[in-house]
C-alpha atoms as a PDB file:
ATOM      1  CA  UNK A   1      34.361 -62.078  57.358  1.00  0.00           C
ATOM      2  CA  UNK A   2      32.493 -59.546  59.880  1.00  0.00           C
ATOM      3  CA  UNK A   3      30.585 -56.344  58.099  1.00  0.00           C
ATOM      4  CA  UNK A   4      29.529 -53.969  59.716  1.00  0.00           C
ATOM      5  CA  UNK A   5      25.637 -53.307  59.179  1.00  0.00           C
ATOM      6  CA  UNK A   6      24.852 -50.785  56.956  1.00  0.00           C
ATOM      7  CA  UNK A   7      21.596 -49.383  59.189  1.00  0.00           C
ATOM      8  CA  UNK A   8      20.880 -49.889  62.498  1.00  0.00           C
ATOM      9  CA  UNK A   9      17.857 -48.155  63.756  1.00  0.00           C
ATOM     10  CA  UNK A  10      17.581 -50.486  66.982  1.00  0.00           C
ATOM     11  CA  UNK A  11      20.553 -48.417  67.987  1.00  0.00           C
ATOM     12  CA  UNK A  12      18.503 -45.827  69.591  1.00  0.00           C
ATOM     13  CA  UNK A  13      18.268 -43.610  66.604  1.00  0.00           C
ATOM     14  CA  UNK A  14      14.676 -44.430  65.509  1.00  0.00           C
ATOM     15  CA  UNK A  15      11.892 -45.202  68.215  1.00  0.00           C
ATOM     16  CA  UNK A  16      10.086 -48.742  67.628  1.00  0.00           C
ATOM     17  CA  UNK A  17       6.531 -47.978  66.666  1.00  0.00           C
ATOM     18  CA  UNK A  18       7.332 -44.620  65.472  1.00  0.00           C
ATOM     19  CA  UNK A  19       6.618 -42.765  62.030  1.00  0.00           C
ATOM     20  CA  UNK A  20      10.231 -41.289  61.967  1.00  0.00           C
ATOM     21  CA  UNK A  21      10.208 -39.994  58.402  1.00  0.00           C
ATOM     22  CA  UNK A  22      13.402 -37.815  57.393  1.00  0.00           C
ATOM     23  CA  UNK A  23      14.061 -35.832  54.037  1.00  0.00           C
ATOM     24  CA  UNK A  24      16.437 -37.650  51.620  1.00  0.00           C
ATOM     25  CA  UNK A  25      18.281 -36.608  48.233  1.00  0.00           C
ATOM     26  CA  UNK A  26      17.177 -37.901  45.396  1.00  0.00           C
ATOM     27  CA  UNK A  27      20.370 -39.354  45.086  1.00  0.00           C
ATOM     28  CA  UNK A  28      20.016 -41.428  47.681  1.00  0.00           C
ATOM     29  CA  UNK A  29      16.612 -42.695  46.769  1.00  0.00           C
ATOM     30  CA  UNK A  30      17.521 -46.332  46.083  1.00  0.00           C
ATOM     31  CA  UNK A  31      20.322 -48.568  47.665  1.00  0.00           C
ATOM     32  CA  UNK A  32      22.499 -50.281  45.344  1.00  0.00           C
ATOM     33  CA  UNK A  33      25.231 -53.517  47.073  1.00  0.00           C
ATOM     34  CA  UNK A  34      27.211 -56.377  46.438  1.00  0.00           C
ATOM     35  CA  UNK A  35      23.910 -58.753  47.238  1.00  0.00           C
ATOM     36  CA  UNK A  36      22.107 -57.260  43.899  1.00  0.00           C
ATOM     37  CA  UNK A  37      22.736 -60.805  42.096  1.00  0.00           C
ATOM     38  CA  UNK A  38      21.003 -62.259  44.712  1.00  0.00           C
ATOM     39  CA  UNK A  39      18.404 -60.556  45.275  1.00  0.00           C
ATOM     40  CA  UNK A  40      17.538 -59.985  41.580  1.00  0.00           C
ATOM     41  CA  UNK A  41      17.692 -63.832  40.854  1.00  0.00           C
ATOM     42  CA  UNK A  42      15.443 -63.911  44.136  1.00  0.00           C
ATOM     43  CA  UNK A  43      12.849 -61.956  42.743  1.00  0.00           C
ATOM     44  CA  UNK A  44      12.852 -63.601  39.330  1.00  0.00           C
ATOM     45  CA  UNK A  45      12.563 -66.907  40.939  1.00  0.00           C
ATOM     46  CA  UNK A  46       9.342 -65.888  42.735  1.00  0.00           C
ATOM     47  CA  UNK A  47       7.660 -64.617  39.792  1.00  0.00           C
ATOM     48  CA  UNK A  48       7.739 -67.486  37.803  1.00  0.00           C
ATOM     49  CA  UNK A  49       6.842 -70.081  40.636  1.00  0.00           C
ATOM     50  CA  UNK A  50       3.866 -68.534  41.434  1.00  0.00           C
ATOM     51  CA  UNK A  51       3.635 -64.562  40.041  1.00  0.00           C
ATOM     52  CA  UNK A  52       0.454 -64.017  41.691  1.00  0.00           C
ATOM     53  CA  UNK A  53       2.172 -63.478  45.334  1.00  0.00           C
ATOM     54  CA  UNK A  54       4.426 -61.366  44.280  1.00  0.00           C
ATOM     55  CA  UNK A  55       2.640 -58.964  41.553  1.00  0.00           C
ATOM     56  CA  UNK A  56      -0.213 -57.307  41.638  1.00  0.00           C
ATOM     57  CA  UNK A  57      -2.557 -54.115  40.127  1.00  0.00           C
ATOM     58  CA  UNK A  58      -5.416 -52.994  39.347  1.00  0.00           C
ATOM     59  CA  UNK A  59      -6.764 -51.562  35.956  1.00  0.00           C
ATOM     60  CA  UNK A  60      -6.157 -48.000  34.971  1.00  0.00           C
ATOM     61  CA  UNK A  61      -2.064 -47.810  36.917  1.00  0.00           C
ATOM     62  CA  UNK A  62      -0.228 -48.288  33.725  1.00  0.00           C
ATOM     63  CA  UNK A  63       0.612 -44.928  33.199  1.00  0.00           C
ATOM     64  CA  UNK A  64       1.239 -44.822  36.976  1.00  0.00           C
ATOM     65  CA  UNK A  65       3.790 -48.071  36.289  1.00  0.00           C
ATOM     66  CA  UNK A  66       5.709 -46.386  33.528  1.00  0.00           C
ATOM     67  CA  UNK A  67       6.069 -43.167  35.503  1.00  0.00           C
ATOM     68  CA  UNK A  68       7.646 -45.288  38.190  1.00  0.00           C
ATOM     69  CA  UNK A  69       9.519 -47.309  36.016  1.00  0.00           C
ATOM     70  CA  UNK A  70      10.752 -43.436  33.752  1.00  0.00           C
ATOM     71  CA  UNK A  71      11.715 -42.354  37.114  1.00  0.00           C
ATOM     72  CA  UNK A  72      13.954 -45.531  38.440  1.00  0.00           C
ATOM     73  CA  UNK A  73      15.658 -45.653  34.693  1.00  0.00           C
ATOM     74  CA  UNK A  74      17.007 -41.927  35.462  1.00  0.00           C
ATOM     75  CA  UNK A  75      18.036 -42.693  38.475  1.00  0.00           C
ATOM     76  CA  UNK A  76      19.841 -46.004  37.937  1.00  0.00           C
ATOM     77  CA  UNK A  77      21.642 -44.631  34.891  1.00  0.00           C
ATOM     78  CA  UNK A  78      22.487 -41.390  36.138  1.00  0.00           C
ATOM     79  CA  UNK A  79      23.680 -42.697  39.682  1.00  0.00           C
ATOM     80  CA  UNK A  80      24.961 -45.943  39.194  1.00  0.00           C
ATOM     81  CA  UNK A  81      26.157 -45.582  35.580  1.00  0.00           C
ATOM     82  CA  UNK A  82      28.610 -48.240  36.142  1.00  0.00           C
ATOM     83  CA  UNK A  83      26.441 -50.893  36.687  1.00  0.00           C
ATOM     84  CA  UNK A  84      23.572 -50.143  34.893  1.00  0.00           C
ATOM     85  CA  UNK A  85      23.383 -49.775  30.979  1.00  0.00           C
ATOM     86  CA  UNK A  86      20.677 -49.220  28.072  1.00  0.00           C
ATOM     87  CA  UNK A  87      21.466 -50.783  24.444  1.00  0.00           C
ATOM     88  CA  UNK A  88      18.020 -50.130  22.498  1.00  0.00           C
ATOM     89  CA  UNK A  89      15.622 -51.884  24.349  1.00  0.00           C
ATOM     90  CA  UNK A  90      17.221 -53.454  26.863  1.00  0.00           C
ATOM     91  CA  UNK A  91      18.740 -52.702  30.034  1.00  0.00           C
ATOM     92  CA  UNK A  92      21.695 -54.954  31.776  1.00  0.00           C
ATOM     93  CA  UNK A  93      22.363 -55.094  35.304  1.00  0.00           C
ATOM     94  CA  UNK A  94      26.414 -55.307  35.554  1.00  0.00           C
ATOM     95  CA  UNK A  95      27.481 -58.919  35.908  1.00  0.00           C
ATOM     96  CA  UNK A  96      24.481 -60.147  37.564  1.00  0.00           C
ATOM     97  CA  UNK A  97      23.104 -61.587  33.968  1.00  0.00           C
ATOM     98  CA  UNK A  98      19.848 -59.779  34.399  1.00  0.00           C
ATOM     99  CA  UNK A  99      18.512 -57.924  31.621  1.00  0.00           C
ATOM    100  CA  UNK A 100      14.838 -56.036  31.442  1.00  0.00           C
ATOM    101  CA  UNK A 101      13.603 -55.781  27.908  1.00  0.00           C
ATOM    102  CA  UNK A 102      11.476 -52.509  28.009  1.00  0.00           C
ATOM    103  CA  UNK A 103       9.359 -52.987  24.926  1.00  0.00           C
ATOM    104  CA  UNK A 104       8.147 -56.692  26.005  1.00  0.00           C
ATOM    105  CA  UNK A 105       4.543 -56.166  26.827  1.00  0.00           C
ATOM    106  CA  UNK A 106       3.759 -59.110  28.696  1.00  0.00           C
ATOM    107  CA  UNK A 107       5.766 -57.540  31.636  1.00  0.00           C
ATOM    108  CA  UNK A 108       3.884 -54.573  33.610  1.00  0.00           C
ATOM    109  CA  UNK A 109       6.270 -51.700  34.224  1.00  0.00           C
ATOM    110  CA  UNK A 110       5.961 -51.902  37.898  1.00  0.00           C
ATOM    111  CA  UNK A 111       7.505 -55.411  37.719  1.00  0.00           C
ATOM    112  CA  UNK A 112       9.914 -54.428  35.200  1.00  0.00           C
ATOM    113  CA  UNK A 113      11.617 -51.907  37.795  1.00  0.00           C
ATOM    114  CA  UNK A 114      10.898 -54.174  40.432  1.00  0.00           C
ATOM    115  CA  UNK A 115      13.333 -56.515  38.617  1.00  0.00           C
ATOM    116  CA  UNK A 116      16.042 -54.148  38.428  1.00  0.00           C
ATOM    117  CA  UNK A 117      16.458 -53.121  41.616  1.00  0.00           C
ATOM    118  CA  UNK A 118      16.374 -55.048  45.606  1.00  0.00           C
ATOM    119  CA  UNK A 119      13.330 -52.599  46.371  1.00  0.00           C
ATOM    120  CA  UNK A 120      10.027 -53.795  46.298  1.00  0.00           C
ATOM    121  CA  UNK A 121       7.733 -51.220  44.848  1.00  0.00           C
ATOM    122  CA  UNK A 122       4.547 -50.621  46.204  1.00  0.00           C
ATOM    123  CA  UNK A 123       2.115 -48.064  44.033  1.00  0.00           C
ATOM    124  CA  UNK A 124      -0.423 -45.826  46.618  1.00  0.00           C
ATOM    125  CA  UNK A 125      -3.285 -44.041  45.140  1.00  0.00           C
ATOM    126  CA  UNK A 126      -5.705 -41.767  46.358  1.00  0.00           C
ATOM    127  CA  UNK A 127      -9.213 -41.798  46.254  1.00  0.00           C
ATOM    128  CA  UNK A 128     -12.721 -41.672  49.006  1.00  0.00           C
ATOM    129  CA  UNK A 129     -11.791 -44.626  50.687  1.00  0.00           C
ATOM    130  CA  UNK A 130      -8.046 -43.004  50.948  1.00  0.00           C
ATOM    131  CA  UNK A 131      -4.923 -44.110  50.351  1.00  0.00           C
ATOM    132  CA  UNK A 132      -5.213 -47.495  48.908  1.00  0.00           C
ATOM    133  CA  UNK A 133      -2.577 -50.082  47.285  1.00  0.00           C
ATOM    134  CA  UNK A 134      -3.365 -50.324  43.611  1.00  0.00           C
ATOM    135  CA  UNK A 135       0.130 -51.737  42.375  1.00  0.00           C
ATOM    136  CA  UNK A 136       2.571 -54.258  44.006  1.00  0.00           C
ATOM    137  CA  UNK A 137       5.942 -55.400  43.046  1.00  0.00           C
ATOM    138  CA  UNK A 138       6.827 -57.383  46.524  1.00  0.00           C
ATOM    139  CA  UNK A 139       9.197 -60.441  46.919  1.00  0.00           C
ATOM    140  CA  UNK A 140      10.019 -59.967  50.346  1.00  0.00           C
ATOM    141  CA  UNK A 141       7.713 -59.271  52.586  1.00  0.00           C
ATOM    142  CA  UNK A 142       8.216 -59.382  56.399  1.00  0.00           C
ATOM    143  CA  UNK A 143       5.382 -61.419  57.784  1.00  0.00           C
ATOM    144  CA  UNK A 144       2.799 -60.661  55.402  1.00  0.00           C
ATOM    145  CA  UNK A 145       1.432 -61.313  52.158  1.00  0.00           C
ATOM    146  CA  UNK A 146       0.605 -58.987  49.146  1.00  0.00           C
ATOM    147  CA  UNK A 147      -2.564 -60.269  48.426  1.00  0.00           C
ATOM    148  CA  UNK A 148      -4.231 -59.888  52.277  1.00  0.00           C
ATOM    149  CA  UNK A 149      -2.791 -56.042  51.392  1.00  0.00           C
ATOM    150  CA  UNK A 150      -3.638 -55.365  48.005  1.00  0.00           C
ATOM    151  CA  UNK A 151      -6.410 -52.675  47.203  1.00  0.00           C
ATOM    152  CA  UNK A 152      -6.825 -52.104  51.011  1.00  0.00           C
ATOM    153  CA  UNK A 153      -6.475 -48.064  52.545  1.00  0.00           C
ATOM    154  CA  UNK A 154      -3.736 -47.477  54.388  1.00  0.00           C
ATOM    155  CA  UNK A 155      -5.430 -47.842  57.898  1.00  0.00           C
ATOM    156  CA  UNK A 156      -6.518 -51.242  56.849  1.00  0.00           C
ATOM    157  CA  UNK A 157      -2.776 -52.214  55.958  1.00  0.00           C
ATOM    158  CA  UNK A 158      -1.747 -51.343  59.176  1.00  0.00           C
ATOM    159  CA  UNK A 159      -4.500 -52.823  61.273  1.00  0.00           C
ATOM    160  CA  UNK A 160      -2.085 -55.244  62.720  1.00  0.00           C
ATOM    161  CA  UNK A 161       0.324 -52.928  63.893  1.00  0.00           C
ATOM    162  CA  UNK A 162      -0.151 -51.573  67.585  1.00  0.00           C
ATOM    163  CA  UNK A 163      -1.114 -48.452  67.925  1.00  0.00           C
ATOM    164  CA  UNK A 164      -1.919 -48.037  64.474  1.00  0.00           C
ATOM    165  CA  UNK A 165      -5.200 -48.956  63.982  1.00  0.00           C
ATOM    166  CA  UNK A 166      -8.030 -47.139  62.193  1.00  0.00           C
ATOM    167  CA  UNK A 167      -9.204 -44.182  64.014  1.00  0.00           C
ATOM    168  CA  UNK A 168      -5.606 -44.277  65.891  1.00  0.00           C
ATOM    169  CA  UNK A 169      -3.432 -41.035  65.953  1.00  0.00           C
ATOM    170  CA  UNK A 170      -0.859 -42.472  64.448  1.00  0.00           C
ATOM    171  CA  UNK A 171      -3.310 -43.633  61.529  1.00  0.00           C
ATOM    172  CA  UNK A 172      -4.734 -40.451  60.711  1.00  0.00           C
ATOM    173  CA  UNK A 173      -1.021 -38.868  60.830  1.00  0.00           C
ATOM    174  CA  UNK A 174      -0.129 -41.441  57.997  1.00  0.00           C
ATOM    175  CA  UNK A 175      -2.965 -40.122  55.681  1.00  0.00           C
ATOM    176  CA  UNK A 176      -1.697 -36.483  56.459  1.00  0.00           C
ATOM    177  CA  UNK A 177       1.753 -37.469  55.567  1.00  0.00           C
ATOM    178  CA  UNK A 178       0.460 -38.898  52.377  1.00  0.00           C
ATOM    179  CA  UNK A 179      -1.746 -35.961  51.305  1.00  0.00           C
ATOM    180  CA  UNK A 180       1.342 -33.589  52.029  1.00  0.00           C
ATOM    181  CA  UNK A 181       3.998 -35.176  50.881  1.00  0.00           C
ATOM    182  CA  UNK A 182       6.016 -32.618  48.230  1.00  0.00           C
ATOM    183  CA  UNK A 183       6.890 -33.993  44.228  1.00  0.00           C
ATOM    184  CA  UNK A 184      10.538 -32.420  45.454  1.00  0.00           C
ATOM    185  CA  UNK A 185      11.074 -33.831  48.988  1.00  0.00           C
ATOM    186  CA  UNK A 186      11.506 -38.085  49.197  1.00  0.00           C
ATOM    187  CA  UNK A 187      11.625 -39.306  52.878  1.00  0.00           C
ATOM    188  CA  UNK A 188      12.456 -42.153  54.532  1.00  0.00           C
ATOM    189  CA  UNK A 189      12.048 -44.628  57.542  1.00  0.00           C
ATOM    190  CA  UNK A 190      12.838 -47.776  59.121  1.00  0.00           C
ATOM    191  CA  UNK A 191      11.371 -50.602  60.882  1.00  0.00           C
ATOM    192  CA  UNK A 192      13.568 -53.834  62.418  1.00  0.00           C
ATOM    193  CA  UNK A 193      13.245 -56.983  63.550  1.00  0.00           C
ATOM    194  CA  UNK A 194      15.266 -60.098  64.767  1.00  0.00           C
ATOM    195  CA  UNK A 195      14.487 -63.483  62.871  1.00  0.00           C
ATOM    196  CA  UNK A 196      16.113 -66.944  63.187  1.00  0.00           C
ATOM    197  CA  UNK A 197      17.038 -66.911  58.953  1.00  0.00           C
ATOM    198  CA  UNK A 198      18.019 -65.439  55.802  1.00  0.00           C
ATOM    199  CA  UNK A 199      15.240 -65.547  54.481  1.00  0.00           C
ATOM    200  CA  UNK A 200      13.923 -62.966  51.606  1.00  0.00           C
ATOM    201  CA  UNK A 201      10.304 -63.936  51.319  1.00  0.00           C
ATOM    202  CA  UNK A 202       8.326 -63.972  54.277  1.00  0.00           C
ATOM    203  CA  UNK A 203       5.029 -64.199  53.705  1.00  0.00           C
ATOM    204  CA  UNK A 204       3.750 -65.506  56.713  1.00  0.00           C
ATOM    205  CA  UNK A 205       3.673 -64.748  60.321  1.00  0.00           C
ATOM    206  CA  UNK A 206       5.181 -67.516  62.181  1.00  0.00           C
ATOM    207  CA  UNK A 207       6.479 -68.169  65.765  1.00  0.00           C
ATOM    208  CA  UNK A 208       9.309 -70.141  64.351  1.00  0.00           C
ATOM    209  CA  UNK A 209      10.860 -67.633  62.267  1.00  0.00           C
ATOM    210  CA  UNK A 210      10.601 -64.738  64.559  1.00  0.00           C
ATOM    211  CA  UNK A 211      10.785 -65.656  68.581  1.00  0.00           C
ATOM    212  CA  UNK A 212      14.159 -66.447  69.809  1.00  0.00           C
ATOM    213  CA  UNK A 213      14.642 -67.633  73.461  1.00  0.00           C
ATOM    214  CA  UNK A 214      17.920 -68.857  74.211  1.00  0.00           C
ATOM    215  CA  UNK A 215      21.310 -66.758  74.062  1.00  0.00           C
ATOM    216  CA  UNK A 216      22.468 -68.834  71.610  1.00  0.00           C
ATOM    217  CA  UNK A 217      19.455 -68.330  69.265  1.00  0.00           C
ATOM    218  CA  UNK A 218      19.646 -64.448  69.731  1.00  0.00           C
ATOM    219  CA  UNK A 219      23.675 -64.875  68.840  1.00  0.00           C
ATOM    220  CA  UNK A 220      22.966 -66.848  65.736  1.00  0.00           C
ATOM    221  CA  UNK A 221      19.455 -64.881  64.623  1.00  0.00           C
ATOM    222  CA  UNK A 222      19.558 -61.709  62.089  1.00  0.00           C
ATOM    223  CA  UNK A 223      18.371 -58.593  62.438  1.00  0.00           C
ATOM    224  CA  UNK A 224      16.152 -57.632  59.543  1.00  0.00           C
ATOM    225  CA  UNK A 225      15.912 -54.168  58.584  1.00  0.00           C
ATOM    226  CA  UNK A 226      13.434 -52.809  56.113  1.00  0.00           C
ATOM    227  CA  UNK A 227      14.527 -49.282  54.791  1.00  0.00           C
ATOM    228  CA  UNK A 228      11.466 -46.884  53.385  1.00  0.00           C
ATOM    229  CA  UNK A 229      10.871 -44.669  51.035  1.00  0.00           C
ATOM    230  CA  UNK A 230       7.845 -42.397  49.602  1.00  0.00           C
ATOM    231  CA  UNK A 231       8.158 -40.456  47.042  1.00  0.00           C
ATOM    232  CA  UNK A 232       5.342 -38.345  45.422  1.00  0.00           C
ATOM    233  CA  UNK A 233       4.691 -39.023  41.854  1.00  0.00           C
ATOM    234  CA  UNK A 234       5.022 -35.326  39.718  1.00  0.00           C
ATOM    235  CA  UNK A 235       2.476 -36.708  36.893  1.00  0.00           C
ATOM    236  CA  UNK A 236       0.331 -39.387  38.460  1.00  0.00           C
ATOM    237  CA  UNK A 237       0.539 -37.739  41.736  1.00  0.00           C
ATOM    238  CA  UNK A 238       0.210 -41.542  43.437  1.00  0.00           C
ATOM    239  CA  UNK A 239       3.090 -42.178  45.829  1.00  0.00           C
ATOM    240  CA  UNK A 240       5.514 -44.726  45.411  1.00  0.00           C
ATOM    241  CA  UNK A 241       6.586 -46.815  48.452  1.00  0.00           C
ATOM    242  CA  UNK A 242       9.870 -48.499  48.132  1.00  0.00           C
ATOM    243  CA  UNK A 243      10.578 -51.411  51.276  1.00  0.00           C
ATOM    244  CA  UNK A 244      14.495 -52.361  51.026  1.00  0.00           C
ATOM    245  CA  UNK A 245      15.640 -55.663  53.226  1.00  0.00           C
ATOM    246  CA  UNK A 246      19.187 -55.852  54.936  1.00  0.00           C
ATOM    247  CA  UNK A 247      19.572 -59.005  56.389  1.00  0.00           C
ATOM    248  CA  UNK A 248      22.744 -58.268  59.083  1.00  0.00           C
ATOM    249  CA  UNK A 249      23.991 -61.137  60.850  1.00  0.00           C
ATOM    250  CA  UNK A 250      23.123 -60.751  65.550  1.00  0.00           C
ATOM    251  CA  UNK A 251      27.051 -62.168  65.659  1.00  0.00           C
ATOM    252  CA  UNK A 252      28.725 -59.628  63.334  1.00  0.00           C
ATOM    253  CA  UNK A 253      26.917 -56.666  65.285  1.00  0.00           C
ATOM    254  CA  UNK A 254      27.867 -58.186  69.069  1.00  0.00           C
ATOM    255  CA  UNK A 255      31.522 -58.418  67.618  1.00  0.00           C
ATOM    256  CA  UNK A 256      31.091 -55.114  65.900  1.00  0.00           C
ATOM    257  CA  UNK A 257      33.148 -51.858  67.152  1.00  0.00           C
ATOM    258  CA  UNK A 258      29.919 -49.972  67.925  1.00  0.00           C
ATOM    259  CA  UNK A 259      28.103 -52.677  69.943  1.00  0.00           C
ATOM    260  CA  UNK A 260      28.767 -51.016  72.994  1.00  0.00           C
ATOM    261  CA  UNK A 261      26.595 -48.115  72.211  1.00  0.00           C
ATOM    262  CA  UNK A 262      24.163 -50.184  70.346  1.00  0.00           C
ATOM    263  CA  UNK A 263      24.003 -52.667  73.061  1.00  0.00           C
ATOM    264  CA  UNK A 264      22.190 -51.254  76.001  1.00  0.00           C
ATOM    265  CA  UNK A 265      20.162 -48.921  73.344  1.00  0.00           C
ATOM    266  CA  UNK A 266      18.547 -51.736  72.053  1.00  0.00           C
ATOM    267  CA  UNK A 267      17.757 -52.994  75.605  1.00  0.00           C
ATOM    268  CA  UNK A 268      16.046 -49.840  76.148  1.00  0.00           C
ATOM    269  CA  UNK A 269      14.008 -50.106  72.975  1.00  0.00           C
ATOM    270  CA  UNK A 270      12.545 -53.823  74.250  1.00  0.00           C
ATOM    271  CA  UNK A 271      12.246 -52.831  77.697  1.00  0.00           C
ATOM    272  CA  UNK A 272       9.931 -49.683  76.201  1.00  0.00           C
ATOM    273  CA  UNK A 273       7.970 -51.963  74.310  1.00  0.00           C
ATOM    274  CA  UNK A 274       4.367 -53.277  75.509  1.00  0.00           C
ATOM    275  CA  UNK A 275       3.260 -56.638  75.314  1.00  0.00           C
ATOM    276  CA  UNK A 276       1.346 -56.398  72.754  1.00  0.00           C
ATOM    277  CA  UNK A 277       4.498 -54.591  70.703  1.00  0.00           C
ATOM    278  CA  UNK A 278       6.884 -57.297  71.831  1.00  0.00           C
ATOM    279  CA  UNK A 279       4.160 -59.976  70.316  1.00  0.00           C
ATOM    280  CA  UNK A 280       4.059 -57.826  67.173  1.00  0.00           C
ATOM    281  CA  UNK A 281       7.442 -57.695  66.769  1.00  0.00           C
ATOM    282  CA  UNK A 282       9.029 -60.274  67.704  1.00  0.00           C
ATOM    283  CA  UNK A 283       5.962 -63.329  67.872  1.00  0.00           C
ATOM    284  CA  UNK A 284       6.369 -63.515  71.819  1.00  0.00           C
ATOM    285  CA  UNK A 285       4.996 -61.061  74.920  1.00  0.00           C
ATOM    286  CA  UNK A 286       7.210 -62.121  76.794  1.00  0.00           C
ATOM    287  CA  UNK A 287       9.613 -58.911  76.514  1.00  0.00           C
ATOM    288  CA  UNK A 288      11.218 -58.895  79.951  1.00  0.00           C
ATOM    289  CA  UNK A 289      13.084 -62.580  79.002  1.00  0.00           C
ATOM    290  CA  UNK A 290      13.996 -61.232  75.649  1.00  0.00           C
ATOM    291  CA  UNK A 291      15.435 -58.125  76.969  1.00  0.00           C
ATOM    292  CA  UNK A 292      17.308 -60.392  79.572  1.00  0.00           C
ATOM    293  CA  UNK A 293      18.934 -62.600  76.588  1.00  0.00           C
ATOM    294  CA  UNK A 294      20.563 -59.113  75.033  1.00  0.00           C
ATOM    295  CA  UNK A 295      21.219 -57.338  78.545  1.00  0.00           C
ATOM    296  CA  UNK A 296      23.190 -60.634  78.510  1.00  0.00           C
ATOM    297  CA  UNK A 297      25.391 -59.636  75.851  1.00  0.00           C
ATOM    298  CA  UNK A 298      25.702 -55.602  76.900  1.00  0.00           C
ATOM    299  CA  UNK A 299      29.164 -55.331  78.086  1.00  0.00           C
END
């Protein structure tokens, strides 16, 4: 059965390689669907093969964690009341048969959210070397790996990303946004991508998962969108940035009712790209051949 994609920001409405951040509600925060099972037995799976990839912190975030984690039980029981309940201790996710016991100590309370919810959670903290990542909750990375990220600033963390570089304009805007961000604003953004799977957890950057050459690759790939969030801590005053994964199968949009306007928008958005960007994005410079494959399908 076709669905139509929930976001599609390669539809023209958010520039590739752009900061495009945009006021939410709070009630909007984080994205609850049918694919919370999933994603939940996912994440649980992760942890206990190998926790170290997908968990991380330093020392002295606890209190940061439990503000995080006060925060997401407010909003989960107040906005999604129907799947979401507390007896005592314990909180049950609907029928999923995940339950979070909040007095068991052995679990941080960044992880404890994390397991609640198809975010990942990453904790950013201020100090003279900037924003740096002190606390990581992250099962599904796209293309990289929590522990190359972990304690680094914010310019380092993007290093890979064209035009975003240390020293870059784009860079220093970042730490601006950060240092202004208001307790009673949360924004958002995306970022997309095209891979040849399904798959949740990429943690590596690989040719195989992301370059597609053929029209009938492109048909059967998926574009992966990764919906963001910050959100300014009131008590710690760290920032909290949430990364949510759709995973929307190329066929459903081409057969989609809005795939004529998305169409030649996202063949505008490759053509624009450089070759560097195209690599970035899609493991392959060779933009002009991918933007022939979709122009293919633009009717």
């Amino acid at each position: 059965m076709m669905n139509e994609p929930k976001h599609t920001p390669y539809d023209g409405s958010a520039g590739s390689f752009q900061i495009g951040l945009k006021p939410i509600g709070f009630e909007n925060w984080i994205e609850i669907d049918d694919k919370l099972g999933p994603y939940l037995e996912k994440k649980h799976r992760l942890y206990n093969e190998d926790p170290d990839r997908v968990f991380v912190a330093e020392a002295k975030t606890e209190e940061a964690q439990q503000e995080v984690l006060d925060l997401l039980l407010e909003h989960l029981l107040d906005n999604y009341g129907d799947i979401y309940s507390k007896s005592v201790s314990t909180i049950s996710v609907g029928d999923t048969g995940c339950q979070v016991d909040l007095n068991d100590q052995s679990i941080p309370p960044l992880l404890k959210g994390g397991f609640l919810v198809q975010e990942d959670l990453a904790l950013m903290r201020r100090d003279e070397k900037g924003w740096r990542l002190v606390a990581g909750s992250v099962s599904f990375p796209s293309s990289w790996s929590l522990a190359e990220k972990f304690s680094k600033p914010l310019q380092e963390i993007h290093a890979p990303v064209p035009g975003f570089q240390t020293g870059t304009r784009n860079a220093k805007i970042i730490e601006r946004i950060f240092d202004n961000l208001d307790v009673s604003q949360p924004v958002e953004r995306f970022n997309w991508s095209i891979y040849r799977d399904t798959t949740l957890f990429h943690e590596g950057r690989t040719k195989e998962h992301l370059y597609w050459e053929t029209p009938d690759q492109f048909r059967n790939a998926y574009f992966r969108i990764e919906r963001q969030t910050l959100r300014k801590l009131p008590r710690s005053e760290d920032v909290l940035f949430t990364i949510r994964i759709h995973i929307d199968p190329v066929s459903d949009v081409l057969e989609g009712s809005r795939w004529q306007q998305i169409g030649p928008e996202l063949v505008q958005s490759i053509n624009s790209l450089s070759k560097r960007q195209s690599d970035y994005k899609f493991a392959s410079p060779k933009h002009t051949e991918i933007s022939t494959i979709v122009e293919g399908f633009v009717k």
